[in-house]
C-alpha atoms as a PDB file:
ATOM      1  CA  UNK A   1      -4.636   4.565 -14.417  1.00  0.00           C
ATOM      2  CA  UNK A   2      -1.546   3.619 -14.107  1.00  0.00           C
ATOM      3  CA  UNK A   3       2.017   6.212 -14.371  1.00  0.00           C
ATOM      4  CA  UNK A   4       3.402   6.999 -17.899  1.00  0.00           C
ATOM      5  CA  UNK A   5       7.268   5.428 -18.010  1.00  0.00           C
ATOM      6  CA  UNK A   6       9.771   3.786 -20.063  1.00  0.00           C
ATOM      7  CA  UNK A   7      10.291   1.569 -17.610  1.00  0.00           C
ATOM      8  CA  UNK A   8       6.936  -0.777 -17.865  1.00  0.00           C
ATOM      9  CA  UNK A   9       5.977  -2.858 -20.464  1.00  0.00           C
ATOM     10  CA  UNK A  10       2.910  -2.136 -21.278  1.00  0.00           C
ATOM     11  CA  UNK A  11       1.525   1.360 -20.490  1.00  0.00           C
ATOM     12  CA  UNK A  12      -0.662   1.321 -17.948  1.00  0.00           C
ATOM     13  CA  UNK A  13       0.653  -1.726 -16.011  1.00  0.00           C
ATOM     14  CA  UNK A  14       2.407  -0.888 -12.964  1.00  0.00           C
ATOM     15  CA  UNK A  15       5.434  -2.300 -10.492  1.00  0.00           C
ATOM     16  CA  UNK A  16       3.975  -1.921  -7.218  1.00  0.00           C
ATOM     17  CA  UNK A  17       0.947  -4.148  -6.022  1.00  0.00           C
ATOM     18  CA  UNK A  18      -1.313  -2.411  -3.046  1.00  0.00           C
ATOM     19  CA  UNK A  19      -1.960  -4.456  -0.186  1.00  0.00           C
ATOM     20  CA  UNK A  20      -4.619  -2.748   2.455  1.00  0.00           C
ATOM     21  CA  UNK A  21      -5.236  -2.778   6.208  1.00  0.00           C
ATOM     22  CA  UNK A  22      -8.772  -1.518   6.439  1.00  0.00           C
ATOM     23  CA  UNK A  23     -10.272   0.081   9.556  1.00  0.00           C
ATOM     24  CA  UNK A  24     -13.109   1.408   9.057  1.00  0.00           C
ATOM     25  CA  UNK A  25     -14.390   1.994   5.153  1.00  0.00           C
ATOM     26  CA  UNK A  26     -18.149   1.904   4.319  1.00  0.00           C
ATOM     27  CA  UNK A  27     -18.919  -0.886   2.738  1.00  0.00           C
ATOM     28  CA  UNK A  28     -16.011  -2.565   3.401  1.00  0.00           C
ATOM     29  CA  UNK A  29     -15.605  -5.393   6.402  1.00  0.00           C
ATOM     30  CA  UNK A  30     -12.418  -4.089   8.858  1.00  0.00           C
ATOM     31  CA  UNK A  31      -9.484  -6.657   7.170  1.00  0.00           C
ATOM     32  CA  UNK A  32      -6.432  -7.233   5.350  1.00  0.00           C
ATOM     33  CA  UNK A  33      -6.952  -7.083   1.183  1.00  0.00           C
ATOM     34  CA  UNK A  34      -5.269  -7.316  -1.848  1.00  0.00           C
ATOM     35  CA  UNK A  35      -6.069  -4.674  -4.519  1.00  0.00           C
ATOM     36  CA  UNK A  36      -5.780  -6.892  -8.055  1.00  0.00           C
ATOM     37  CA  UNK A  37      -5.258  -3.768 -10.421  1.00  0.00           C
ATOM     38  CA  UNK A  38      -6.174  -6.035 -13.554  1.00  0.00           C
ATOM     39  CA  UNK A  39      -9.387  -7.120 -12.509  1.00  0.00           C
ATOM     40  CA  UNK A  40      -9.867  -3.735 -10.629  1.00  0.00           C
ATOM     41  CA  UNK A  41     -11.077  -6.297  -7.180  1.00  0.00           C
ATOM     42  CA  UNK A  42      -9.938  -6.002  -3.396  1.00  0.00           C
ATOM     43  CA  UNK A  43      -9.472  -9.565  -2.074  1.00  0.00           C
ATOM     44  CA  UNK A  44      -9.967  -9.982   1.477  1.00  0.00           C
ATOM     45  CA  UNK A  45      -6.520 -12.014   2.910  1.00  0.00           C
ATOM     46  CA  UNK A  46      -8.007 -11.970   6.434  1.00  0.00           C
ATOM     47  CA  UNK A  47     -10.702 -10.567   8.233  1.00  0.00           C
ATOM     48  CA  UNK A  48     -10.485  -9.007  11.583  1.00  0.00           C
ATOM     49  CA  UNK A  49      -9.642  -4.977  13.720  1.00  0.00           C
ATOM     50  CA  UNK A  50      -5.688  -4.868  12.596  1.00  0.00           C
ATOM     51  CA  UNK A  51      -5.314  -1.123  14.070  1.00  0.00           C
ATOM     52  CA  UNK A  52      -2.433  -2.387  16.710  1.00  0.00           C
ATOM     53  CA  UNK A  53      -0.875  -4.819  13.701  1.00  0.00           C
ATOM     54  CA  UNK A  54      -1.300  -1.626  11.522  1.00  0.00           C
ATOM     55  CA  UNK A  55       0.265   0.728  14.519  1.00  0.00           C
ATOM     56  CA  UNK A  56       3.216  -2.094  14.773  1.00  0.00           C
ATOM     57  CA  UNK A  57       3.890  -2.374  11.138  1.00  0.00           C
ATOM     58  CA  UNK A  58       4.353   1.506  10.880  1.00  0.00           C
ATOM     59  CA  UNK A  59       7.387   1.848  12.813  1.00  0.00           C
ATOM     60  CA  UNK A  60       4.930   1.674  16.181  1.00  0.00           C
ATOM     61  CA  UNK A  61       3.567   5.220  15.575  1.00  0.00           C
ATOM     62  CA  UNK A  62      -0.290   5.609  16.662  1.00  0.00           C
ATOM     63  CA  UNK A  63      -0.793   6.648  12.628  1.00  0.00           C
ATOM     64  CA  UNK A  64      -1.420   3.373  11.089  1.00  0.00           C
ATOM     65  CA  UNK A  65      -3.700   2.418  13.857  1.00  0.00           C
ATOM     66  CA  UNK A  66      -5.926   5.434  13.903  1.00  0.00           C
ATOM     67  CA  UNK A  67      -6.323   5.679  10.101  1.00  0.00           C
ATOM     68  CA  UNK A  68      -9.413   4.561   8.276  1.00  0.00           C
ATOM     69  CA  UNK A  69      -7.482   2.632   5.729  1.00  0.00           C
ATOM     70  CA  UNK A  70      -3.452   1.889   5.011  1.00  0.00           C
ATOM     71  CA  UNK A  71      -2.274   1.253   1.507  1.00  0.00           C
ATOM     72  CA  UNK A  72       0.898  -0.997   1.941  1.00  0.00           C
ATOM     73  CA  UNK A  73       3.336  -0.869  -1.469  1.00  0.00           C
ATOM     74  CA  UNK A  74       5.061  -4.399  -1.715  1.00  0.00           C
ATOM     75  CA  UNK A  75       6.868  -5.404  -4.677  1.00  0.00           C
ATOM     76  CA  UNK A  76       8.657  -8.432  -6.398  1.00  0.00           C
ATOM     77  CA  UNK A  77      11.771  -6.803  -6.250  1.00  0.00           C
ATOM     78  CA  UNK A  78      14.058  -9.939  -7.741  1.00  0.00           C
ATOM     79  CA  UNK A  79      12.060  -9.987 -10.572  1.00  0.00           C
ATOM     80  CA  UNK A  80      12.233  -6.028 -11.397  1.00  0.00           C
ATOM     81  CA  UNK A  81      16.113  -5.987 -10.788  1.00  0.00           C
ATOM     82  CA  UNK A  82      15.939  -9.090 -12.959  1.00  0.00           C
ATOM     83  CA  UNK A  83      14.321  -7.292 -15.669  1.00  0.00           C
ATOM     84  CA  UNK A  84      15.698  -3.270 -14.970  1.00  0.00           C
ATOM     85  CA  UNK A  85      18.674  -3.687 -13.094  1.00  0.00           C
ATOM     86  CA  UNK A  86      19.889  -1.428 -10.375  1.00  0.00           C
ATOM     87  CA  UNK A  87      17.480   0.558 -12.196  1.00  0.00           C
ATOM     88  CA  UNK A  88      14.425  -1.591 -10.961  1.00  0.00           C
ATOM     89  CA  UNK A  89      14.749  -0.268  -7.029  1.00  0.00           C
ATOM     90  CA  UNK A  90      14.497   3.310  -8.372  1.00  0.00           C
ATOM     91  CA  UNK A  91      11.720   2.942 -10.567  1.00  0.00           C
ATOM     92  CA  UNK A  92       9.549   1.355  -7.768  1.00  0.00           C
ATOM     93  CA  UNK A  93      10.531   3.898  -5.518  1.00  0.00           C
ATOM     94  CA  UNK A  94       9.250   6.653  -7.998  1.00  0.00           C
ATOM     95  CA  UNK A  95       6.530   5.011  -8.891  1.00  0.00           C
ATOM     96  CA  UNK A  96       5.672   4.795  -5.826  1.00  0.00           C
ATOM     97  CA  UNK A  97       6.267   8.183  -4.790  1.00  0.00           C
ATOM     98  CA  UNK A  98       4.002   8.763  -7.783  1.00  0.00           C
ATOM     99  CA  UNK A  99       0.853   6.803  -6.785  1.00  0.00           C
ATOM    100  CA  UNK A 100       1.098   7.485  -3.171  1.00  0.00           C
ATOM    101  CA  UNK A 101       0.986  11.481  -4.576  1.00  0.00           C
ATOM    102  CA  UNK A 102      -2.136  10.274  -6.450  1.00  0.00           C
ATOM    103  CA  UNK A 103      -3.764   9.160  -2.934  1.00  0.00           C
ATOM    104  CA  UNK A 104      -2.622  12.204  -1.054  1.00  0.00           C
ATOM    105  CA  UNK A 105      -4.671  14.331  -3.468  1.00  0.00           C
ATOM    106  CA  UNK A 106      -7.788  12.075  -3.981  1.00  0.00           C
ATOM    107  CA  UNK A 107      -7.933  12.021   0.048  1.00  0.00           C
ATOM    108  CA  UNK A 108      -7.241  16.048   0.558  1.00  0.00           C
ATOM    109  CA  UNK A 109      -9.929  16.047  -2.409  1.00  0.00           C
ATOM    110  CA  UNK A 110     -12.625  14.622   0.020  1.00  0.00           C
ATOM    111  CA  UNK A 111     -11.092  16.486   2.721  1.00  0.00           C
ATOM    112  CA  UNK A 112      -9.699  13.811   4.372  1.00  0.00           C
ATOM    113  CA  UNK A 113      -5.985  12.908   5.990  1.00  0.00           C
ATOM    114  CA  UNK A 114      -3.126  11.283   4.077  1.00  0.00           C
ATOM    115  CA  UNK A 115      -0.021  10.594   5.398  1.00  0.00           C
ATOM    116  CA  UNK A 116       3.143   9.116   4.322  1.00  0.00           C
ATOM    117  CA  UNK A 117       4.965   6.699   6.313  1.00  0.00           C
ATOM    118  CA  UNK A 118       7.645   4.361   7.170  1.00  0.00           C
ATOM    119  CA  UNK A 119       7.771   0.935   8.123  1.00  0.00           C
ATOM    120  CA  UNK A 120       9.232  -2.808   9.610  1.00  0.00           C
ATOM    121  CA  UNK A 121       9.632  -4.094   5.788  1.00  0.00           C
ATOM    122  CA  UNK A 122      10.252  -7.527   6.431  1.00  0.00           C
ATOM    123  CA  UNK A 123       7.286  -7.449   9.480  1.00  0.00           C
ATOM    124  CA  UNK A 124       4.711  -6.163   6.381  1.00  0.00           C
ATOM    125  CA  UNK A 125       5.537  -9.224   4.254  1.00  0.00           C
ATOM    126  CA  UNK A 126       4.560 -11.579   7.001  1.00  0.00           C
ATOM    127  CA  UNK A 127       1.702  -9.975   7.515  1.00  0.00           C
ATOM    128  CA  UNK A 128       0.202 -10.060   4.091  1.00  0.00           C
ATOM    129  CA  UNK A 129       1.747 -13.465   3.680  1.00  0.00           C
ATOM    130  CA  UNK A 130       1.186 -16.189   2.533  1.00  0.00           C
ATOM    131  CA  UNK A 131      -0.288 -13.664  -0.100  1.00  0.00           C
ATOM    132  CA  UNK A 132       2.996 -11.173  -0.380  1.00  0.00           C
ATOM    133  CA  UNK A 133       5.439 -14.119  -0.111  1.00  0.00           C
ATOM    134  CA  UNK A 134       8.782 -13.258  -2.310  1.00  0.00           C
ATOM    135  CA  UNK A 135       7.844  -9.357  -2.199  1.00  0.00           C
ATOM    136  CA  UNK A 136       9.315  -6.231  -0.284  1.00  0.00           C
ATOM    137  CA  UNK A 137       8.039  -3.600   0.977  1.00  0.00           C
ATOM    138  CA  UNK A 138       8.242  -0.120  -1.130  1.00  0.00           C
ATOM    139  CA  UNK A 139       5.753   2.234   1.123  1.00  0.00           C
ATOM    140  CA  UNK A 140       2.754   3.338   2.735  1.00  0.00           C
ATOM    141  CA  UNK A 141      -0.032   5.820   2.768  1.00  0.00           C
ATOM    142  CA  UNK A 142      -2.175   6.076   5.822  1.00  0.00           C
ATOM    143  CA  UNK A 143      -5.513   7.963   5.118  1.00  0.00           C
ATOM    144  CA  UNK A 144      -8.805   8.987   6.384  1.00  0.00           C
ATOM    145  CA  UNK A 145     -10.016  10.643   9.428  1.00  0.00           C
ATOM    146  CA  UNK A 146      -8.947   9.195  12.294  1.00  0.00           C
ATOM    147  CA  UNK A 147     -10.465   7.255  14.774  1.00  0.00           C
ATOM    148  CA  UNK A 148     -10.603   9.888  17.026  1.00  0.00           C
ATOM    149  CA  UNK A 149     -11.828  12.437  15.191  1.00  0.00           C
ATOM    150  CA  UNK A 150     -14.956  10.541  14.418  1.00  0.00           C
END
């Protein structure tokens, strides 16, 4: 479900697209997806072991690398601060804030590790590109138990 505001069109719809660098998920091959919130589908972008890409992209802290799954925040910011204004960078940013509260409590919930972090924006976009091409990056959760700990 998607955060209450003023700011979306439609309630329900949301300003930040997920983008995923999955480690290790059951049922899931180790990749790079694209979570489609409208048709509620992960698309895999590329399949492969990203945990030193992941470790990179997260400011080169072990994190990223050692988490089960990463849920990258990008985007299309000329088209939000086309439609909000300045407002547009602070309503992604909360809404943000919002869902990645969502995924600290659904992990915590299944007593599992989530962790807020920071990132190389422009490095995350080429990543996820051609796929995130025109977006920025927002944020990122890390969650699961770690590598080690398994």
């Amino acid at each position: 479900r998607g955060v209450p505001a003023d700011f979306l069109n439609t309630p329900g719809t949301q300003l930040n697209e997920l983008y995923l660098v999955v480690n290790n998920v059951a049922g899931l091959d180790s990749g790079a997806y694209f979570h489609n919130r409208d048709k509620n589908t992960l698309s895999l972008l590329k399949e492969g072991n990203f945990r030193e890409q992941a470790s990179y992209l997260g400011l080169e802290q072990e994190l990223p690398g050692d988490a089960a799954v990463n849920f990258f925040f990008l985007a299309d910011l000329s088209k939000i601060l086309a439609r909000l204004g300045n407002r547009g960078y602070r309503a992604v940013q909360l809404e943000a804030g919002a869902i990645g509260g969502k995924l600290y409590i659904a992990a915590y919930a299944q007593h599992l590790g989530a962790s807020g972090l920071t990132f190389y924006d422009d490095e995350v976009v080429k990543f996820f590109s051609p796929h995130a091409k025109g977006k920025s990056a927002i944020f990122l959760v890390s969650a699961g138990k770690s590598a080690s700990a398994r």
